[in-house]
N, C-alpha and C. Protein backbone atom coordinates (compact mmCIF):
# COMPACT_ATOMS: atom_id res chain seq x y z
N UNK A 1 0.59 21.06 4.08
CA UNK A 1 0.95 19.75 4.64
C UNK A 1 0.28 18.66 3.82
N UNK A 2 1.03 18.06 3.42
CA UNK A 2 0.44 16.68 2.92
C UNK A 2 1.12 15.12 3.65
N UNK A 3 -0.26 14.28 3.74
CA UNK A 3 0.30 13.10 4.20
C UNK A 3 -0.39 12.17 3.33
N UNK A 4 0.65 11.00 2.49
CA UNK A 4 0.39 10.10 2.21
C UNK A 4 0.30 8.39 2.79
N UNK A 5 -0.61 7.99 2.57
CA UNK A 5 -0.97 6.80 3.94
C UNK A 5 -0.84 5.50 2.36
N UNK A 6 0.46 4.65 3.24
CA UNK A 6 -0.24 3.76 2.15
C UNK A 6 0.16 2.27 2.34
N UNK A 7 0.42 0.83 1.97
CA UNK A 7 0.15 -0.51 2.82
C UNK A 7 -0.98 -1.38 3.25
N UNK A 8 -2.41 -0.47 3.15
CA UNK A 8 -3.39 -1.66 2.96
C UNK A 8 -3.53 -2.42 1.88
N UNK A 9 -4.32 -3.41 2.17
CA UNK A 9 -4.74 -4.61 1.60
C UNK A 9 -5.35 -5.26 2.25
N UNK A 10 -5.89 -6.92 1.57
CA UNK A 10 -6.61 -7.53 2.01
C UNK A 10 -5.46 -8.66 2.43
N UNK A 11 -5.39 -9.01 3.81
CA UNK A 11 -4.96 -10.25 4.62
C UNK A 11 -6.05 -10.80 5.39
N UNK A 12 -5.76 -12.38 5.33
CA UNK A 12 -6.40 -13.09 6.04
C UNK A 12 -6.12 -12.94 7.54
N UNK A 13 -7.63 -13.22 8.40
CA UNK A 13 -7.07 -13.37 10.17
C UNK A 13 -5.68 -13.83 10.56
N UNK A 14 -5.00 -13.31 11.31
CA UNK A 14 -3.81 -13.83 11.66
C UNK A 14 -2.47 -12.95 11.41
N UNK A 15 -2.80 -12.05 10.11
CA UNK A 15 -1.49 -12.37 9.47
C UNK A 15 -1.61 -10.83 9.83
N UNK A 16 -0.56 -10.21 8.74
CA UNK A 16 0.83 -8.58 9.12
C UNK A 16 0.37 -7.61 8.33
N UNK A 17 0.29 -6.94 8.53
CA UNK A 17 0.31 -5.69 7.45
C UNK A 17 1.36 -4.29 8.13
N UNK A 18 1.97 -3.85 7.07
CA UNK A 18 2.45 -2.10 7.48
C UNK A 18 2.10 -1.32 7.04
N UNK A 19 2.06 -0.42 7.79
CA UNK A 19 1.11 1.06 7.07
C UNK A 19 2.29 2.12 7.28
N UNK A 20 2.43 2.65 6.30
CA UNK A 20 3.24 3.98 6.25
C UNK A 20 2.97 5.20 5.74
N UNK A 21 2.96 6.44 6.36
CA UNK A 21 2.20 7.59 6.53
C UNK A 21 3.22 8.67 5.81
N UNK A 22 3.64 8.86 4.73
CA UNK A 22 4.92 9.87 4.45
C UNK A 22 4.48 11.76 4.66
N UNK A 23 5.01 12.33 5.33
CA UNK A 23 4.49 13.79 5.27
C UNK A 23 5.34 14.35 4.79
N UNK A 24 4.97 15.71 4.46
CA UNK A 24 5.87 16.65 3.47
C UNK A 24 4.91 18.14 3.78
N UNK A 25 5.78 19.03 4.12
CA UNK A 25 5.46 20.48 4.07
C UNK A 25 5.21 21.06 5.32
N UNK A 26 6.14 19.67 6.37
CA UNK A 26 6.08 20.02 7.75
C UNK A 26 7.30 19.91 8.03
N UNK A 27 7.85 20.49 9.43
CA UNK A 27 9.15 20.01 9.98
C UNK A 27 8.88 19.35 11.01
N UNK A 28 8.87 17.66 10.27
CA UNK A 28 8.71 16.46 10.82
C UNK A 28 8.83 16.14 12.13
N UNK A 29 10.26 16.65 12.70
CA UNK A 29 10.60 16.50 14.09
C UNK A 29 10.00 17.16 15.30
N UNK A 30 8.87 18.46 14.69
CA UNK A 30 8.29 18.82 15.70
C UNK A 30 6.64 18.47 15.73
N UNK A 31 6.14 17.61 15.17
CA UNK A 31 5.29 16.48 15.45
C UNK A 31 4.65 15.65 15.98
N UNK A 32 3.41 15.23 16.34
CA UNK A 32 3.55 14.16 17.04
C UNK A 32 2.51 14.10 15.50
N UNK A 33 2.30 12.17 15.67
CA UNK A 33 1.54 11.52 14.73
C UNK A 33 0.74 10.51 15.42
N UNK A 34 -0.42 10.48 14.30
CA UNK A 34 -1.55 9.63 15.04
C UNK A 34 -2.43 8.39 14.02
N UNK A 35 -2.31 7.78 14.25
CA UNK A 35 -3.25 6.73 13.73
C UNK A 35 -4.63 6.17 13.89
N UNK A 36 -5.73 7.12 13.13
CA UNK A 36 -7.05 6.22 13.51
C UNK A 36 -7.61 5.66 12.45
N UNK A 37 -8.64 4.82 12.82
CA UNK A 37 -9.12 4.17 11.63
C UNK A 37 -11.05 4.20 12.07
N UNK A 38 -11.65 4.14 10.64
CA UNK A 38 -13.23 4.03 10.39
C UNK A 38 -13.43 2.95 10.11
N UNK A 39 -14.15 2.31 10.53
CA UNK A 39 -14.89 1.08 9.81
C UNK A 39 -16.68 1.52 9.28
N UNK A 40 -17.16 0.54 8.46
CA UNK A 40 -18.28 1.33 7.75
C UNK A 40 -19.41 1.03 8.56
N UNK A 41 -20.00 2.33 9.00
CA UNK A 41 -21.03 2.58 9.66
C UNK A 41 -20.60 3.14 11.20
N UNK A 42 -19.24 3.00 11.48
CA UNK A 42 -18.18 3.48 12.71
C UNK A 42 -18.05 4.63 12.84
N UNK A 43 -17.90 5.00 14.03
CA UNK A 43 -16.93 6.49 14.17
C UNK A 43 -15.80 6.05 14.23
N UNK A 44 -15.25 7.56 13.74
CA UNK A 44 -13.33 7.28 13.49
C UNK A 44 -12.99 6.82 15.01
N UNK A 45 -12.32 5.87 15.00
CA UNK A 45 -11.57 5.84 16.95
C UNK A 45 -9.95 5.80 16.38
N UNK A 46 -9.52 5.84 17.62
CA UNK A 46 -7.97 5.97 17.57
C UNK A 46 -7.60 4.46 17.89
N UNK A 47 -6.61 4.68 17.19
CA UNK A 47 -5.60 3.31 16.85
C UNK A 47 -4.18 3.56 17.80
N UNK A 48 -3.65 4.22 17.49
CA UNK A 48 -1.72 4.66 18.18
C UNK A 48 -1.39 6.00 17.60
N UNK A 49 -0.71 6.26 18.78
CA UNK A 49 0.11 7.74 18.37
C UNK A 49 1.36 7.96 18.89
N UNK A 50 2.14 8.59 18.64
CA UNK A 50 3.73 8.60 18.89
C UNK A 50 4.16 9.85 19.21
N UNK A 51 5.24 10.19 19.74
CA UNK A 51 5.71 11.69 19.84
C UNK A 51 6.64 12.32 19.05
N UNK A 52 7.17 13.27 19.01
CA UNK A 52 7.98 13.63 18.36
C UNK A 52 9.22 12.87 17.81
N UNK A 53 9.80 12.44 18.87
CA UNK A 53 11.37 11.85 19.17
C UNK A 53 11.30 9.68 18.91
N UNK A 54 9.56 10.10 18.99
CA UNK A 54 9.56 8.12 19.10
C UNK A 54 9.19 7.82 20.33
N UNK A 55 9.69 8.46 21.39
CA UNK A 55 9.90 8.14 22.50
C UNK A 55 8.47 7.81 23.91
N UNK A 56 7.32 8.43 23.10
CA UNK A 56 6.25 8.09 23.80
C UNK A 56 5.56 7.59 22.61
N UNK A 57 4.75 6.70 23.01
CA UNK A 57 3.72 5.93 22.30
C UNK A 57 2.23 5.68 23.17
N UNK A 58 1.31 5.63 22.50
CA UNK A 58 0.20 5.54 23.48
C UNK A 58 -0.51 4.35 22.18
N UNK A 59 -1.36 3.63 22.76
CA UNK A 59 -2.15 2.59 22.04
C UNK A 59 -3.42 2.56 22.33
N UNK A 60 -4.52 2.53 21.57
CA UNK A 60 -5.76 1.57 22.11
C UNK A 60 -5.48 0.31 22.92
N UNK A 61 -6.62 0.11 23.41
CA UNK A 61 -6.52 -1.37 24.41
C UNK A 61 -6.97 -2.23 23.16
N UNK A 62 -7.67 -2.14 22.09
CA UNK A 62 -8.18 -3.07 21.13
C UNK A 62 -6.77 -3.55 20.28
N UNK A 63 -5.36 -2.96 20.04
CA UNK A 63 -4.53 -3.41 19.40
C UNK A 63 -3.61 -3.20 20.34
N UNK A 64 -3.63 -2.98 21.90
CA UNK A 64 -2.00 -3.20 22.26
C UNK A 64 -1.51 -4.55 22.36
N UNK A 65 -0.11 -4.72 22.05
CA UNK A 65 0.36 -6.11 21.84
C UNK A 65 0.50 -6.75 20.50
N UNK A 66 -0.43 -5.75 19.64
CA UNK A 66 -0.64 -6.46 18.18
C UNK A 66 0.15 -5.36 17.06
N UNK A 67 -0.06 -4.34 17.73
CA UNK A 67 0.35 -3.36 16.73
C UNK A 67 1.32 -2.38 17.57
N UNK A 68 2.23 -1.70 16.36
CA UNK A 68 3.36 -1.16 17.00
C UNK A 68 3.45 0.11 16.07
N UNK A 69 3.55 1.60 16.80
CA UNK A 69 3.67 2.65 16.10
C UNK A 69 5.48 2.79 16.05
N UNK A 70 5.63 3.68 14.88
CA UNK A 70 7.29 3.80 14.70
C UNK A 70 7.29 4.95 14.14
N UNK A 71 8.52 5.98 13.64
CA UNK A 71 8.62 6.64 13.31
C UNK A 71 10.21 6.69 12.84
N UNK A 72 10.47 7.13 11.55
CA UNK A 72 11.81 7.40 11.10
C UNK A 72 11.79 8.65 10.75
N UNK A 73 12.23 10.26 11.45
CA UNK A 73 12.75 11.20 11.16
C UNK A 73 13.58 11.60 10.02
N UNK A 74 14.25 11.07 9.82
CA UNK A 74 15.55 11.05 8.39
C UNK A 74 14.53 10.88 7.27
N UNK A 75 12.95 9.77 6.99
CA UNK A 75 12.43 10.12 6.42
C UNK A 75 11.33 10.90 6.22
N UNK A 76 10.81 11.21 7.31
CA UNK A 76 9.42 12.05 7.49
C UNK A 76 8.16 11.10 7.19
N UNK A 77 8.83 10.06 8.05
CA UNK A 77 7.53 8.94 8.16
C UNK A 77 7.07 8.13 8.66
N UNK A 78 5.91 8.22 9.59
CA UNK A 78 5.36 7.16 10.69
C UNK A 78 4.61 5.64 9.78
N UNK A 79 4.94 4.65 10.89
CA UNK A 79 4.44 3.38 10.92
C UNK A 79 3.62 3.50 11.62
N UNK A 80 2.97 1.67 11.42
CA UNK A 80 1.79 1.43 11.74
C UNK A 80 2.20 -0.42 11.59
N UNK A 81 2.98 -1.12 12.37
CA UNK A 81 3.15 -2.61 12.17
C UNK A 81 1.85 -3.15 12.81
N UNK A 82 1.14 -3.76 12.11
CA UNK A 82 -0.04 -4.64 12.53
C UNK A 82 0.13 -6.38 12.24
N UNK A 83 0.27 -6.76 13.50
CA UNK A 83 0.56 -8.54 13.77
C UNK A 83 -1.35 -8.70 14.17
N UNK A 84 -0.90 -10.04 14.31
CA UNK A 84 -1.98 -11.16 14.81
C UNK A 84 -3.58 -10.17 14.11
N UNK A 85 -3.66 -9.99 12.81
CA UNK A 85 -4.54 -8.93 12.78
C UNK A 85 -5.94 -9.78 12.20
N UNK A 86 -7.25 -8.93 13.01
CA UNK A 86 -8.42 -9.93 13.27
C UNK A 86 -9.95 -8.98 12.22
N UNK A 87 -10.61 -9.63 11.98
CA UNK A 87 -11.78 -9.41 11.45
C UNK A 87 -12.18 -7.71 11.73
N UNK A 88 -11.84 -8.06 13.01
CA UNK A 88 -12.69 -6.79 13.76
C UNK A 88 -11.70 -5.35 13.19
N UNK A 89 -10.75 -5.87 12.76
CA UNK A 89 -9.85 -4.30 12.46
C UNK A 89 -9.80 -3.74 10.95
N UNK A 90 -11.00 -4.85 10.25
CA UNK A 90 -10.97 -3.80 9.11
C UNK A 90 -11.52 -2.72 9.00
N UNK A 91 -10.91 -1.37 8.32
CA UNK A 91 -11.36 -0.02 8.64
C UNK A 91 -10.28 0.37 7.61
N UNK A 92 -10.73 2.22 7.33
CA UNK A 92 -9.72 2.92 6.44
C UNK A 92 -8.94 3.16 7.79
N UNK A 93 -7.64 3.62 7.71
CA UNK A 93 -6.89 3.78 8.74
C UNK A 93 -5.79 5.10 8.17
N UNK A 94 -6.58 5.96 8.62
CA UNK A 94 -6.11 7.34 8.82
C UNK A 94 -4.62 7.89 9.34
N UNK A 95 -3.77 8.36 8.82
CA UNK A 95 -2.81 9.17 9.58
C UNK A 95 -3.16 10.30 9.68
N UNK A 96 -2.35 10.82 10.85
CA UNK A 96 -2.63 12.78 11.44
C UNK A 96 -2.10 12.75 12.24
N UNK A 97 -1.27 14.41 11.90
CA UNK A 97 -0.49 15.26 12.61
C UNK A 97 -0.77 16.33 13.88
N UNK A 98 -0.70 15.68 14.58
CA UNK A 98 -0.51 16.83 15.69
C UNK A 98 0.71 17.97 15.82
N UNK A 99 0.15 19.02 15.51
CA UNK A 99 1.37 20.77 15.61
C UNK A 99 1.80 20.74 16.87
N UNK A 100 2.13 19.21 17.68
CA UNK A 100 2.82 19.77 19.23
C UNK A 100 3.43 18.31 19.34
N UNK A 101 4.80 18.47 20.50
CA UNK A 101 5.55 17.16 20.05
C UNK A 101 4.87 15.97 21.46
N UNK A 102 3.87 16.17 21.83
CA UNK A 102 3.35 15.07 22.72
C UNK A 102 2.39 14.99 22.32
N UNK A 103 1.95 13.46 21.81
CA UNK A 103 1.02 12.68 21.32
C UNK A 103 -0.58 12.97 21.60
N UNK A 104 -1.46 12.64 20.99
CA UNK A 104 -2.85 12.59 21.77
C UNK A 104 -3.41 11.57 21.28
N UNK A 105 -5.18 11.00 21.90
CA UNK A 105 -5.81 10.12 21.49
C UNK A 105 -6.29 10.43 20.93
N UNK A 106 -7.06 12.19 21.16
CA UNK A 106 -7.90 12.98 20.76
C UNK A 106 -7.98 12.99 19.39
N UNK A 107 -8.77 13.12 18.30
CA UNK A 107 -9.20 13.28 17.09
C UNK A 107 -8.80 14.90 16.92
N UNK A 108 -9.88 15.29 17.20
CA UNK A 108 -9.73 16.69 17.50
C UNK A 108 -8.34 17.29 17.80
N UNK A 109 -7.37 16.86 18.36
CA UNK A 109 -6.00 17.75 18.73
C UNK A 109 -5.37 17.59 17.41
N UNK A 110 -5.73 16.66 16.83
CA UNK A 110 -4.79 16.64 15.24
C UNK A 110 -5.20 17.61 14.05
N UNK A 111 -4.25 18.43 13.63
CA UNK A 111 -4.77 19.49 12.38
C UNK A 111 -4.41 19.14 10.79
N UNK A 112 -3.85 17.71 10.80
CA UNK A 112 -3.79 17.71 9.15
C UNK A 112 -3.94 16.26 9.34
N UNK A 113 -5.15 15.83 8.09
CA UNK A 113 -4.91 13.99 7.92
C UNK A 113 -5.08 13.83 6.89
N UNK A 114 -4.38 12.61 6.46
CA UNK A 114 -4.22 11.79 5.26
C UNK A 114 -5.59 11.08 4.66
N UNK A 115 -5.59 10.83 3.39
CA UNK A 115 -6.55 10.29 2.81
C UNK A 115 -6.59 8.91 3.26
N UNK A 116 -6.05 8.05 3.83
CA UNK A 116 -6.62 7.16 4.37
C UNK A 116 -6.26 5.67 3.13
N UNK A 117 -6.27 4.85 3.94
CA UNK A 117 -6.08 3.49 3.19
C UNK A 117 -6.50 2.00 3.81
N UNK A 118 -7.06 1.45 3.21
CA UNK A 118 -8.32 0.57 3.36
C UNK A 118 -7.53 -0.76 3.81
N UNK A 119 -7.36 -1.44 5.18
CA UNK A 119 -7.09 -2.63 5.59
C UNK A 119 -8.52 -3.29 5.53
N UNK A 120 -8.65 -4.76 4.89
CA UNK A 120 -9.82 -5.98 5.05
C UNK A 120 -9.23 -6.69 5.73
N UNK A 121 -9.51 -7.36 6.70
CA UNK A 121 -9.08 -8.67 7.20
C UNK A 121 -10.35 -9.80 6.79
N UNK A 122 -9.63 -10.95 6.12
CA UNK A 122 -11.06 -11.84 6.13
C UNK A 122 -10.87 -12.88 7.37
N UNK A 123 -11.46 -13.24 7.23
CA UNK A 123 -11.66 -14.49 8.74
C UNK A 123 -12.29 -16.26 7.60
């Protein structure tokens, strides 16, 4: 399994970024995917995760409203839309696969993650 994570950069407070997670060497549709992110000196926490089909989504309380998980099947690849985005959310921001098609928050329930890609927000 490989997942490539990629869409950071440096944006100022306020503004958008997308993150897109491409996997390969899985059959995508039986999946769920997860999004966490580190900041330096942080433990990893969870960001959003999605289910198989799209159809469930779960969020942190620190980005609901701001950020939106997605998923396109046809390509074998989860989003990560980040609006109104603030100081506090710079971190590497991890994708990972969960081997079952309902989502978790859990770190631990996920068995394959991506190398990760570095959002700054400046303020």
């Amino acid at each position: 399994v490989q997942l490539q994570a990629s869409g950071g950069g440096l944006v100022q407070a306020g503004g958008s970024l997308r993150l897109s997670c491409a996997a390969s060497g899985l059959t995508f549709t039986g999946v769920s995917m997860g999004w966490f992110r580190q900041a330096p000196g942080m433990q990893r926490e969870f960001v959003a995760a999605i289910g198989n089909t799209g159809g469930t989504t779960y969020y942190a309380d620190s980005v609901k409203g701001r950020f939106t998980i997605s998923r396109d099947n046809a390509k074998n690849t989860v989003y990560l839309q980040m609006n109104s985005l603030k100081p506090e959310d710079t971190a590497v921001y991890f994708c990972a696969v969960r081997r079952f098609w309902y989502p978790s928050r859990i770190d631990t329930d996920y068995a394959n993650w991506g190398r990760g890609t570095l959002v700054t927000v400046s303020s």
